[in-house]
C-alpha atoms as a PDB file:
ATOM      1  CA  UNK A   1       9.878 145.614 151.113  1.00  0.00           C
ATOM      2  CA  UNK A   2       8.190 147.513 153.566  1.00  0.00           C
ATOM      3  CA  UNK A   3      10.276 150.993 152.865  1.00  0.00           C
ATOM      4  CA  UNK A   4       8.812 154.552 152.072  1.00  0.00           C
ATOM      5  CA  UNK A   5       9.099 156.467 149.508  1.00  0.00           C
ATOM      6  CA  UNK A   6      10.836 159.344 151.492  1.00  0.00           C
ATOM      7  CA  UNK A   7      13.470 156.430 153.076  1.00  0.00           C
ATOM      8  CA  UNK A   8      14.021 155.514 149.421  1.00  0.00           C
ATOM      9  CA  UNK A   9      14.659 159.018 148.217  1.00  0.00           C
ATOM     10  CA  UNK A  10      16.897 159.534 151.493  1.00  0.00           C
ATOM     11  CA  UNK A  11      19.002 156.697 150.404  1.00  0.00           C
ATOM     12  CA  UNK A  12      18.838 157.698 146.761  1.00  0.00           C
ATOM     13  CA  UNK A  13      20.191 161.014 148.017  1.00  0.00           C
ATOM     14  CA  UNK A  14      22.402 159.754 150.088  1.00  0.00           C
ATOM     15  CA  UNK A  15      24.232 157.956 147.095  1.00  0.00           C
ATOM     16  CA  UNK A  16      24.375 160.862 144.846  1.00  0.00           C
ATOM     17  CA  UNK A  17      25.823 162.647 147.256  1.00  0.00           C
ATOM     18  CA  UNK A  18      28.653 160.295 147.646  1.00  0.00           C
ATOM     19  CA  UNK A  19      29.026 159.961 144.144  1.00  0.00           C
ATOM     20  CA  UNK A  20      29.752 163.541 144.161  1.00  0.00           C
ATOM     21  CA  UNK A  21      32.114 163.528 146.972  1.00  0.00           C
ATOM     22  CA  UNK A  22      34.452 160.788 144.919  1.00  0.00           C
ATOM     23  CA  UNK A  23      34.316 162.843 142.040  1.00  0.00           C
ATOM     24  CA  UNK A  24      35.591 165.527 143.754  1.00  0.00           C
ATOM     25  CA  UNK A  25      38.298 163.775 145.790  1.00  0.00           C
ATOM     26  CA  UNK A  26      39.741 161.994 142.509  1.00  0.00           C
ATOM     27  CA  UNK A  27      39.852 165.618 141.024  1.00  0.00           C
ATOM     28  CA  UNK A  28      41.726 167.030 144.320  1.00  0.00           C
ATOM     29  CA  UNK A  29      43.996 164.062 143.819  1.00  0.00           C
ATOM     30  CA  UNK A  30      45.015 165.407 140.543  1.00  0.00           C
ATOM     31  CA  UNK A  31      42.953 163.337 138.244  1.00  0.00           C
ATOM     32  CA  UNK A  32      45.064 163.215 134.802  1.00  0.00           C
ATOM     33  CA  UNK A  33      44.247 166.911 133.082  1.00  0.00           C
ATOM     34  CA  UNK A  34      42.491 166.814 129.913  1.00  0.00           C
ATOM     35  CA  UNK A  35      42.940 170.351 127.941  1.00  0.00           C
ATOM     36  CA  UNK A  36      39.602 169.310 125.950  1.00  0.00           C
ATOM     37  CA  UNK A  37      38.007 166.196 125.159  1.00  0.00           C
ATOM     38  CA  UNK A  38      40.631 163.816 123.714  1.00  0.00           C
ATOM     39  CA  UNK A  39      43.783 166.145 124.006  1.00  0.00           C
ATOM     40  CA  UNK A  40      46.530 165.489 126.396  1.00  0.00           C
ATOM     41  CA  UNK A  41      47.357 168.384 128.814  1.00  0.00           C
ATOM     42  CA  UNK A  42      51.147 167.379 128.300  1.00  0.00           C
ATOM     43  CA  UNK A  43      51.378 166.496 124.339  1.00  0.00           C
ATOM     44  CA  UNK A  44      55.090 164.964 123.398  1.00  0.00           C
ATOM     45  CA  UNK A  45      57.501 167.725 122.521  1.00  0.00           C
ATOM     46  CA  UNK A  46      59.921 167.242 119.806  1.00  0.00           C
ATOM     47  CA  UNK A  47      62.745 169.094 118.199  1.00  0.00           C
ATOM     48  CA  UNK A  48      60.268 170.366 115.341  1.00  0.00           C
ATOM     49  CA  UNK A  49      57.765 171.745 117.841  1.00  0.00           C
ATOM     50  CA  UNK A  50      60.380 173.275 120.246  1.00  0.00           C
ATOM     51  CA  UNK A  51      61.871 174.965 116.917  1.00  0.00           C
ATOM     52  CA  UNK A  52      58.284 176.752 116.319  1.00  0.00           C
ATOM     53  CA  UNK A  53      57.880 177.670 120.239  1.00  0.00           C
ATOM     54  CA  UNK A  54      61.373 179.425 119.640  1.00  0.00           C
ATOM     55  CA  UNK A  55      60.126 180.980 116.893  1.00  0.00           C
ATOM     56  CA  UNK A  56      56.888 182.613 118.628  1.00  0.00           C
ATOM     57  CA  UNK A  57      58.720 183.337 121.690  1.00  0.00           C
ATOM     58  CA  UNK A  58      58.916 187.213 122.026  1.00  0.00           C
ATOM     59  CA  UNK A  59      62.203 187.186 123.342  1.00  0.00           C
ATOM     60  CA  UNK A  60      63.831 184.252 121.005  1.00  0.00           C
ATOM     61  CA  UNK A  61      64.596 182.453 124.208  1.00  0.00           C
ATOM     62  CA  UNK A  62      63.016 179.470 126.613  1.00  0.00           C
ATOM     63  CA  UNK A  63      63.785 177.948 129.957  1.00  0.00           C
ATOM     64  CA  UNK A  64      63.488 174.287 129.614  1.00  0.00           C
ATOM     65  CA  UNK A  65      62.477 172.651 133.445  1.00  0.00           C
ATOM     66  CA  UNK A  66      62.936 168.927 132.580  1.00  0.00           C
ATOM     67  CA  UNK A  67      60.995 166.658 135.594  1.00  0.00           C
ATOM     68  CA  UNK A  68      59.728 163.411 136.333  1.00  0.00           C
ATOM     69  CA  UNK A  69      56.994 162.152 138.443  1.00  0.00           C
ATOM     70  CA  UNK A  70      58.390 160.237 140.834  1.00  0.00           C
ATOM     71  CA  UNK A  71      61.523 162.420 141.728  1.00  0.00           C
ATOM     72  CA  UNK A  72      60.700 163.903 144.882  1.00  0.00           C
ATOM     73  CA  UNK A  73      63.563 166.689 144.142  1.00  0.00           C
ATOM     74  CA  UNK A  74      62.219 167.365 140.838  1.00  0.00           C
ATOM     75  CA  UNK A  75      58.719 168.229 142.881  1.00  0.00           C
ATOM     76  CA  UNK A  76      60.644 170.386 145.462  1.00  0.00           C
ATOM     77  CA  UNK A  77      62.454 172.408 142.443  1.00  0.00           C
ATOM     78  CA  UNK A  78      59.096 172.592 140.514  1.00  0.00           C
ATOM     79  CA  UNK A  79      57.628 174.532 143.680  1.00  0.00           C
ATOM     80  CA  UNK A  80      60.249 176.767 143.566  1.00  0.00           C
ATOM     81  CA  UNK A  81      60.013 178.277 140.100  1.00  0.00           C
ATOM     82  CA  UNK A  82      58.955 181.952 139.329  1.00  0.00           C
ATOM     83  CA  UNK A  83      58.896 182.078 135.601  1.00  0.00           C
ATOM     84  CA  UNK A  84      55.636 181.539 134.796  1.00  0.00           C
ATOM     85  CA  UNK A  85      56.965 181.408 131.127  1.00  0.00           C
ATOM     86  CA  UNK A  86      59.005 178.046 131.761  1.00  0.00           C
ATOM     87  CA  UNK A  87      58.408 175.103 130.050  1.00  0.00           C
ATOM     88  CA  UNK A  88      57.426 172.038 131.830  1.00  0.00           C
ATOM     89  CA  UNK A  89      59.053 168.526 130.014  1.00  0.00           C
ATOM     90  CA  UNK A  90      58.587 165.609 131.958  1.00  0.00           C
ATOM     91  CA  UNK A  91      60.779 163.225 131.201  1.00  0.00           C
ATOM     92  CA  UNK A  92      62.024 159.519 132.074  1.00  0.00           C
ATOM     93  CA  UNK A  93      58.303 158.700 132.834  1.00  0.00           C
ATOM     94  CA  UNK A  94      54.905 158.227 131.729  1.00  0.00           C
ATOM     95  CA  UNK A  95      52.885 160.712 130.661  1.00  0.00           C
ATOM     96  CA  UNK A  96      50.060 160.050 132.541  1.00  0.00           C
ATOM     97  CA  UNK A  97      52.189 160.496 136.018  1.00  0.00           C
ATOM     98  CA  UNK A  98      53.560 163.308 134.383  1.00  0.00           C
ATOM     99  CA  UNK A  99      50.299 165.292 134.042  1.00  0.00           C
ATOM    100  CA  UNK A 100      48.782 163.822 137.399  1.00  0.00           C
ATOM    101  CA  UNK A 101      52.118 165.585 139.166  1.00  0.00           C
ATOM    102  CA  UNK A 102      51.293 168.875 137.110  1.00  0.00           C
ATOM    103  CA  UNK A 103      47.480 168.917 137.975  1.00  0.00           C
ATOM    104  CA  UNK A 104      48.288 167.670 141.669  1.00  0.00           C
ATOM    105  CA  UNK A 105      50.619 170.867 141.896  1.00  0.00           C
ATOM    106  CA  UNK A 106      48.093 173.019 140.063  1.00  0.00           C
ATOM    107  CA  UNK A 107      50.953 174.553 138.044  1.00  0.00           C
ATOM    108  CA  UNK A 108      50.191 177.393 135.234  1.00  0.00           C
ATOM    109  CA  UNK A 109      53.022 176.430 133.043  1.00  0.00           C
ATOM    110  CA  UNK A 110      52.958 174.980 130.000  1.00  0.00           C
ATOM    111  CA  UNK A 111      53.923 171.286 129.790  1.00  0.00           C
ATOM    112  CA  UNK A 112      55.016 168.709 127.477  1.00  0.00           C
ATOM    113  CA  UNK A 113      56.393 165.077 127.618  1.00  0.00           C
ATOM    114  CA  UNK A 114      60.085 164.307 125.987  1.00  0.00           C
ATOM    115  CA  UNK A 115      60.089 162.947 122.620  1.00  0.00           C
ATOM    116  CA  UNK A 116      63.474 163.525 121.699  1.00  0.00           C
ATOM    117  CA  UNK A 117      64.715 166.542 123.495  1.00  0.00           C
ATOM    118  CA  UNK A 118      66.373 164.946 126.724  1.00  0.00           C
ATOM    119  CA  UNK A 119      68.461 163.037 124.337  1.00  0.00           C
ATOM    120  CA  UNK A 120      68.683 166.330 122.058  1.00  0.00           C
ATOM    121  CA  UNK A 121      69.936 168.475 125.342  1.00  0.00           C
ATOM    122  CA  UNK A 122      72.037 165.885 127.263  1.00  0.00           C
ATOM    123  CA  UNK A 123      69.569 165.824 129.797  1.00  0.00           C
ATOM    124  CA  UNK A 124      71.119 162.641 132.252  1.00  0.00           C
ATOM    125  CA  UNK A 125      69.600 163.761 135.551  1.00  0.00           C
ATOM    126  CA  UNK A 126      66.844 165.354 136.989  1.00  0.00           C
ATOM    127  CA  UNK A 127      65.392 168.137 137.615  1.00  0.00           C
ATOM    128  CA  UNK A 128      67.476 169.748 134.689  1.00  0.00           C
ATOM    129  CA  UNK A 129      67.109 173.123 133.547  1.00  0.00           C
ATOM    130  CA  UNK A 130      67.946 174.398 129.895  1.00  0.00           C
ATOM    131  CA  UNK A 131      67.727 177.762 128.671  1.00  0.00           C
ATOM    132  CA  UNK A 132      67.346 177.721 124.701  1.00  0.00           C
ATOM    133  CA  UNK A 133      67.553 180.027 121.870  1.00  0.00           C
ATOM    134  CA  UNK A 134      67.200 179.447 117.668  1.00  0.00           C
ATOM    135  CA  UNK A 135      70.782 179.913 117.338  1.00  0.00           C
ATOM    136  CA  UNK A 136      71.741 177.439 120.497  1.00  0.00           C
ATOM    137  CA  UNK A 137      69.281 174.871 119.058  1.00  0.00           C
ATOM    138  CA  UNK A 138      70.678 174.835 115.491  1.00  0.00           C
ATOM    139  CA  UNK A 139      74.218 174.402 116.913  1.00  0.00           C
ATOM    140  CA  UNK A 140      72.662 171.288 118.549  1.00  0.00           C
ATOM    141  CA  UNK A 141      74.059 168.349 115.619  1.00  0.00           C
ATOM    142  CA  UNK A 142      70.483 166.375 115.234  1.00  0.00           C
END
């Protein structure tokens, strides 16, 4: 066994610092984002929910960017958007690859996962954009 105890603590550093380095590369590969322990960074949006974003909404009206995670177009058009007030809704895919596409891009906005509103919207293809108000959602039959 022959070692000593400064090879043993260079090796022992030598692993924590690799440890570190992984950590670090899984969170530049846009580990899934957690918004605190437990809670999703991309909770499922409903009818109900979008009804009480409306609601708070200064202006009465939201811009809908509906996504998924492996649509390379749907990355390209994410890129391009301004509105830092848009809502993110990934749709036609997990969640999971929905939020690791969001943290990956680093993007501000606030996102949610479709439960109900691509359906709700006609949403058939994406990346989709729909611009909503309380009097265009309760038009919408349920």
């Amino acid at each position: 066994m022959g070692m000593t105890l400064n090879a043993i603590n260079c090796r022992l550093l030598s692993a924590v610092i690799v440890l570190i380095g992984s950590c670090f590369a899984k969170m530049e590969a846009g580990a899934s984002p957690q918004v605190a322990s437990g809670t999703s960074a991309c909770p499922p949006m409903d009818r109900t929910k979008l009804m009480r974003l409306l609601e708070d909404a200064p202006e009465k009206r939201l811009n809908l960017v509906f996504f998924s995670g492996w649509c390379s177009d749907c990355s390209a058009h994410l890129k391009k958007i301004n509105d830092s007030s848009a809502i993110l809704v990934g749709i036609f895919d997990n969640q999971a690859r929905i939020e690791k596409v969001v943290a990956r891009m680093r993007l501000a906005n606030r996102c949610y996962t479709d439960s109900g509103l691509g359906k709700l919207l006609e949403v058939k293809t994406v990346p989709a954009e729909r611009f909503v108000t309380l009097d265009s959602l309760r038009k919408v039959p349920r």
